[in-house]
Protein backbone atom coordinates (compact mmCIF):
# COMPACT_ATOMS: atom_id res chain seq x y z
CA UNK A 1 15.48 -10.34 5.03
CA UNK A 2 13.41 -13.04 6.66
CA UNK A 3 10.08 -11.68 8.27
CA UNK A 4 11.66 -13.66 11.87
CA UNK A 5 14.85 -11.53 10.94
CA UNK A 6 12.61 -8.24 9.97
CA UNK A 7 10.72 -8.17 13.64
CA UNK A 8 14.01 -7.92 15.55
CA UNK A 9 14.95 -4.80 13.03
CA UNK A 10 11.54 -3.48 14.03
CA UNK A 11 12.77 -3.91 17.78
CA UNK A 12 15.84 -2.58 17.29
CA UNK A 13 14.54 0.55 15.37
CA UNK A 14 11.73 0.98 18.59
CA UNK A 15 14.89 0.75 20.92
CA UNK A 16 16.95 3.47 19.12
CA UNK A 17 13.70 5.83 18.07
CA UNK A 18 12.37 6.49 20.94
CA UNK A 19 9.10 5.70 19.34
CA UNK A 20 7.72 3.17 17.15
CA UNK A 21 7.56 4.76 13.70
CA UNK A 22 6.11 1.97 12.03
CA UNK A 23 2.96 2.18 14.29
CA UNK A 24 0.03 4.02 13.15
CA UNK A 25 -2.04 6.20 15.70
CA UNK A 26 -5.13 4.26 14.39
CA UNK A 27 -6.01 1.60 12.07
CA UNK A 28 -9.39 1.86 10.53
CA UNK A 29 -11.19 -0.41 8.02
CA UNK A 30 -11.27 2.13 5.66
CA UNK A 31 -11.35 6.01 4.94
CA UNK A 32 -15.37 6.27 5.70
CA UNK A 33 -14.69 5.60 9.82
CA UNK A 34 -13.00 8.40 9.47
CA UNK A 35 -15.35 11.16 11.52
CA UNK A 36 -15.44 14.60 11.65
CA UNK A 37 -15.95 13.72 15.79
CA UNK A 38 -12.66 11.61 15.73
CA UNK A 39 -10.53 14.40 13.33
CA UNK A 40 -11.82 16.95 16.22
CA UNK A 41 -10.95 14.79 19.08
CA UNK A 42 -7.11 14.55 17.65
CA UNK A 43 -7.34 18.36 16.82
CA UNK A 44 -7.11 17.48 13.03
CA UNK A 45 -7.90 19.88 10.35
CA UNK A 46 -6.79 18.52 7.15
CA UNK A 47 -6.13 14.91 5.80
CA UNK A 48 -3.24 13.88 3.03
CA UNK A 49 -4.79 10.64 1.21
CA UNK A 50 -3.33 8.07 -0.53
CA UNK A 51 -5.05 6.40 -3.50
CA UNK A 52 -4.04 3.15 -4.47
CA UNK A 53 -6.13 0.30 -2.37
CA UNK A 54 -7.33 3.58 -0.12
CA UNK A 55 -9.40 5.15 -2.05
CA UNK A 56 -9.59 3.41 -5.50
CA UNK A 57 -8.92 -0.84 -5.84
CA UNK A 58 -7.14 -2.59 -8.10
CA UNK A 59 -8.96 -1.92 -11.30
CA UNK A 60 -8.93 1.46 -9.94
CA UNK A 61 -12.65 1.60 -9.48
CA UNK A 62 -13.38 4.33 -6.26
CA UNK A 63 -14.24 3.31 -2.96
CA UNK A 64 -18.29 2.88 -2.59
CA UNK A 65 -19.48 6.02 -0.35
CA UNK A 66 -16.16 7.68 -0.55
CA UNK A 67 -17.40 10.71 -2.84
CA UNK A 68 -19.80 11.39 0.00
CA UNK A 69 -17.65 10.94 2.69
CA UNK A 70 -15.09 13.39 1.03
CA UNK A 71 -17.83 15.72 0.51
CA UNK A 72 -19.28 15.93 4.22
CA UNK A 73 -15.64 16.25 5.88
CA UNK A 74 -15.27 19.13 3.30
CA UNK A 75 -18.53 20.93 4.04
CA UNK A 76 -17.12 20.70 7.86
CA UNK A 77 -14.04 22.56 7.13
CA UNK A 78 -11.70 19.54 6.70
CA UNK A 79 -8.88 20.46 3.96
CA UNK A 80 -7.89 17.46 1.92
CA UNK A 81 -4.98 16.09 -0.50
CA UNK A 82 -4.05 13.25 -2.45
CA UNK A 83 -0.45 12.55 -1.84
CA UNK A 84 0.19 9.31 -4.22
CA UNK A 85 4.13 7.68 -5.17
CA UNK A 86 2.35 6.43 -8.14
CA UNK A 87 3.60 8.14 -11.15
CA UNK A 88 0.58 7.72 -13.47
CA UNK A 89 -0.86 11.19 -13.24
CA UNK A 90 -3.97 10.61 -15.48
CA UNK A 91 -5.29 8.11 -12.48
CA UNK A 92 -4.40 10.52 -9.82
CA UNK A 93 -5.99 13.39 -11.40
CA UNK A 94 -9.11 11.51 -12.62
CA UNK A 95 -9.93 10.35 -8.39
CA UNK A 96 -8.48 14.20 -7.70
CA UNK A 97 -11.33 15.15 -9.78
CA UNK A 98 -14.27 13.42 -8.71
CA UNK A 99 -13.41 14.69 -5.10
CA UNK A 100 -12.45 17.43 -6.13
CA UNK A 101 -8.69 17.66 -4.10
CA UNK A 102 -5.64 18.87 -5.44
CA UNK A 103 -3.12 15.87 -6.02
CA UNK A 104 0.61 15.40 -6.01
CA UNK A 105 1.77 11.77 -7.56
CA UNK A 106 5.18 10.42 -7.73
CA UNK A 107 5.71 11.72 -4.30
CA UNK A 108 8.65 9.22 -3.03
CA UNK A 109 6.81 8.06 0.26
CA UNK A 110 8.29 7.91 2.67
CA UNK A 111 10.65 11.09 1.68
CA UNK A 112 9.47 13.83 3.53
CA UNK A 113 9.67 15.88 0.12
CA UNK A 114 5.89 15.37 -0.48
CA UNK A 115 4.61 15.26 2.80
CA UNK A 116 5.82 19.19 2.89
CA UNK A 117 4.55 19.70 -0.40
CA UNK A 118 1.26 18.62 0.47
CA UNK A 119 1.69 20.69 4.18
CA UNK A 120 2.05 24.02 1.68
CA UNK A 121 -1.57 23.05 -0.13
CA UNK A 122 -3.07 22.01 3.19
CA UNK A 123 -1.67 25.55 4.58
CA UNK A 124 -1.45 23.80 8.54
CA UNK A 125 0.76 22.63 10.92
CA UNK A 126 1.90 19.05 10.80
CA UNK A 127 0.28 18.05 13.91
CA UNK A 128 -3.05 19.08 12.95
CA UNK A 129 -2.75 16.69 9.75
CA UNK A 130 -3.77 13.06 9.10
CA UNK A 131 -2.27 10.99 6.42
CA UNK A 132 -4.23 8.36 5.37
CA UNK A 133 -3.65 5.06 3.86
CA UNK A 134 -3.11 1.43 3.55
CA UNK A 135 0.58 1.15 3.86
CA UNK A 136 3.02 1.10 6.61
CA UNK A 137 6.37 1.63 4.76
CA UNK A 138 5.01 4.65 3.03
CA UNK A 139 2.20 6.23 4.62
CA UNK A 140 2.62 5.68 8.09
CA UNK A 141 6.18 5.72 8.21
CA UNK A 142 6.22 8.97 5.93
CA UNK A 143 3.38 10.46 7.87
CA UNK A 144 5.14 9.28 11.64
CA UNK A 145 8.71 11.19 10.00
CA UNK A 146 6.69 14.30 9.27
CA UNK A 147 5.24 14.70 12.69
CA UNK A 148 1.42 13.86 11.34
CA UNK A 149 -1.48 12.12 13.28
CA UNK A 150 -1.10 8.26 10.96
CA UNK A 151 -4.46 6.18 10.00
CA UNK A 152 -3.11 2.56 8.33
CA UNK A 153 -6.62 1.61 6.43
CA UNK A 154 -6.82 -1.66 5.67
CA UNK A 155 -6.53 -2.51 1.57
CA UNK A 156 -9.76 -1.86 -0.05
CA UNK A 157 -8.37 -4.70 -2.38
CA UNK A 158 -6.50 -7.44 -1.91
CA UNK A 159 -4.85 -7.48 -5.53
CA UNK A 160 -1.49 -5.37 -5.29
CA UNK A 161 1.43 -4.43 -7.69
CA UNK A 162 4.19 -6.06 -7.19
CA UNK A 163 6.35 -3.94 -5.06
CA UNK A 164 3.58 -3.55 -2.14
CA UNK A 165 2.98 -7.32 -2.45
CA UNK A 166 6.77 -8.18 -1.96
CA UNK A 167 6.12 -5.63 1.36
CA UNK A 168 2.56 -7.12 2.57
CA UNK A 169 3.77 -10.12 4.58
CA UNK A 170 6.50 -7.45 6.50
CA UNK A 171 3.52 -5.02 7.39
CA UNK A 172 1.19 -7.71 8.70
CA UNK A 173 4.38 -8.33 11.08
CA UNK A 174 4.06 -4.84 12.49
CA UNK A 175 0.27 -5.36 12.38
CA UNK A 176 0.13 -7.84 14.71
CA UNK A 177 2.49 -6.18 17.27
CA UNK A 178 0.55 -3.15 17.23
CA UNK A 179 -2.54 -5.00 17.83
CA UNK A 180 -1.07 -6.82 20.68
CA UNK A 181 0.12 -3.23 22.39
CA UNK A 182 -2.96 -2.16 21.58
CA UNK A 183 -5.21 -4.31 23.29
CA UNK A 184 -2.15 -4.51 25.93
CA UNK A 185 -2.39 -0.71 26.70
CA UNK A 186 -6.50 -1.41 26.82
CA UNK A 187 -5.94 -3.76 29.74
């Protein structure tokens, strides 16, 4: 599908919704502007993260400061998840273990399968959950489905595998519309 073709599917899917799906509630640089003043503000309790170009980059090297970020949302209650499709578990558990989180990996985003999975670790309600990460497709439209607050991050890297590159030019699509309702709803 042609992105011109792709943006009247994203109309058409608005139209018959109700909502946009595809639309993250924010879109953050990356994980650290993530505060515990903004989680309260949304009434958010615990976070579901993604890994790949969220919290690690290409050569799967982990985001600078993000230890300590992880850290100080813990020590203020925040529960926290890594929810990941990819199916190499010794990555997963190796970023799992340096923040110490409990993981699930070859999760299917954006199947609602591990989003309840991860709701069962995270023992809260759906609306008092972020999911975090740097796709739309999988994250954000996986998050929207399961009734969870959405933060789109942008990639930490720009290298991708081949699958989320094939997907890149689509998302920046829906980027730019929800920019442009963004700062139309600022007005």
């Amino acid at each position: 599908m042609s992105p011109a073709k792709y943006v009247g599917a994203i109309n058409f899917y608005k139209i018959n919704g109700g909502i946009m799906k595809l639309y993250p509630n924010l879109y953050l640089n990356n994980v650290k502007e993530i505060t515990i003043e903004l989680l309260k503000k949304n009434n958010i309790k615990g976070i579901i993260l993604d890994i790949d170009n969220t919290l690690i980059d290409f050569d799967k090297n982990l985001l600078e400061g993000c230890e300590k970020w992880c850290d100080n949302l813990k020590k203020q209650g925040i529960r926290m998840c890594i929810l990941s499709n990819t199916n190499k578990v010794h990555k997963v558990k190796k970023v799992a273990e340096i923040l110490d989180l409990q993981y699930l990996y070859f999760a299917h985003k954006p199947n609602k399968k591990g989003f309840k999975k991860a709701i069962e670790i995270l023992k809260l309600k759906p609306e008092n959950i972020a999911v975090v990460g740097d796709q739309i497709f999988t994250d954000v439209l996986g998050g929207n489905r399961s009734k969870m607050f959405t933060i789109l991050t942008k990639p930490i890297d720009t290298r991708d595998i081949w699958l989320t590159r094939i997907k890149r030019p689509f998302e920046k699509i829906v980027i730019k519309k929800y920019l442009k309702k963004e700062r139309n709803t600022k007005k």
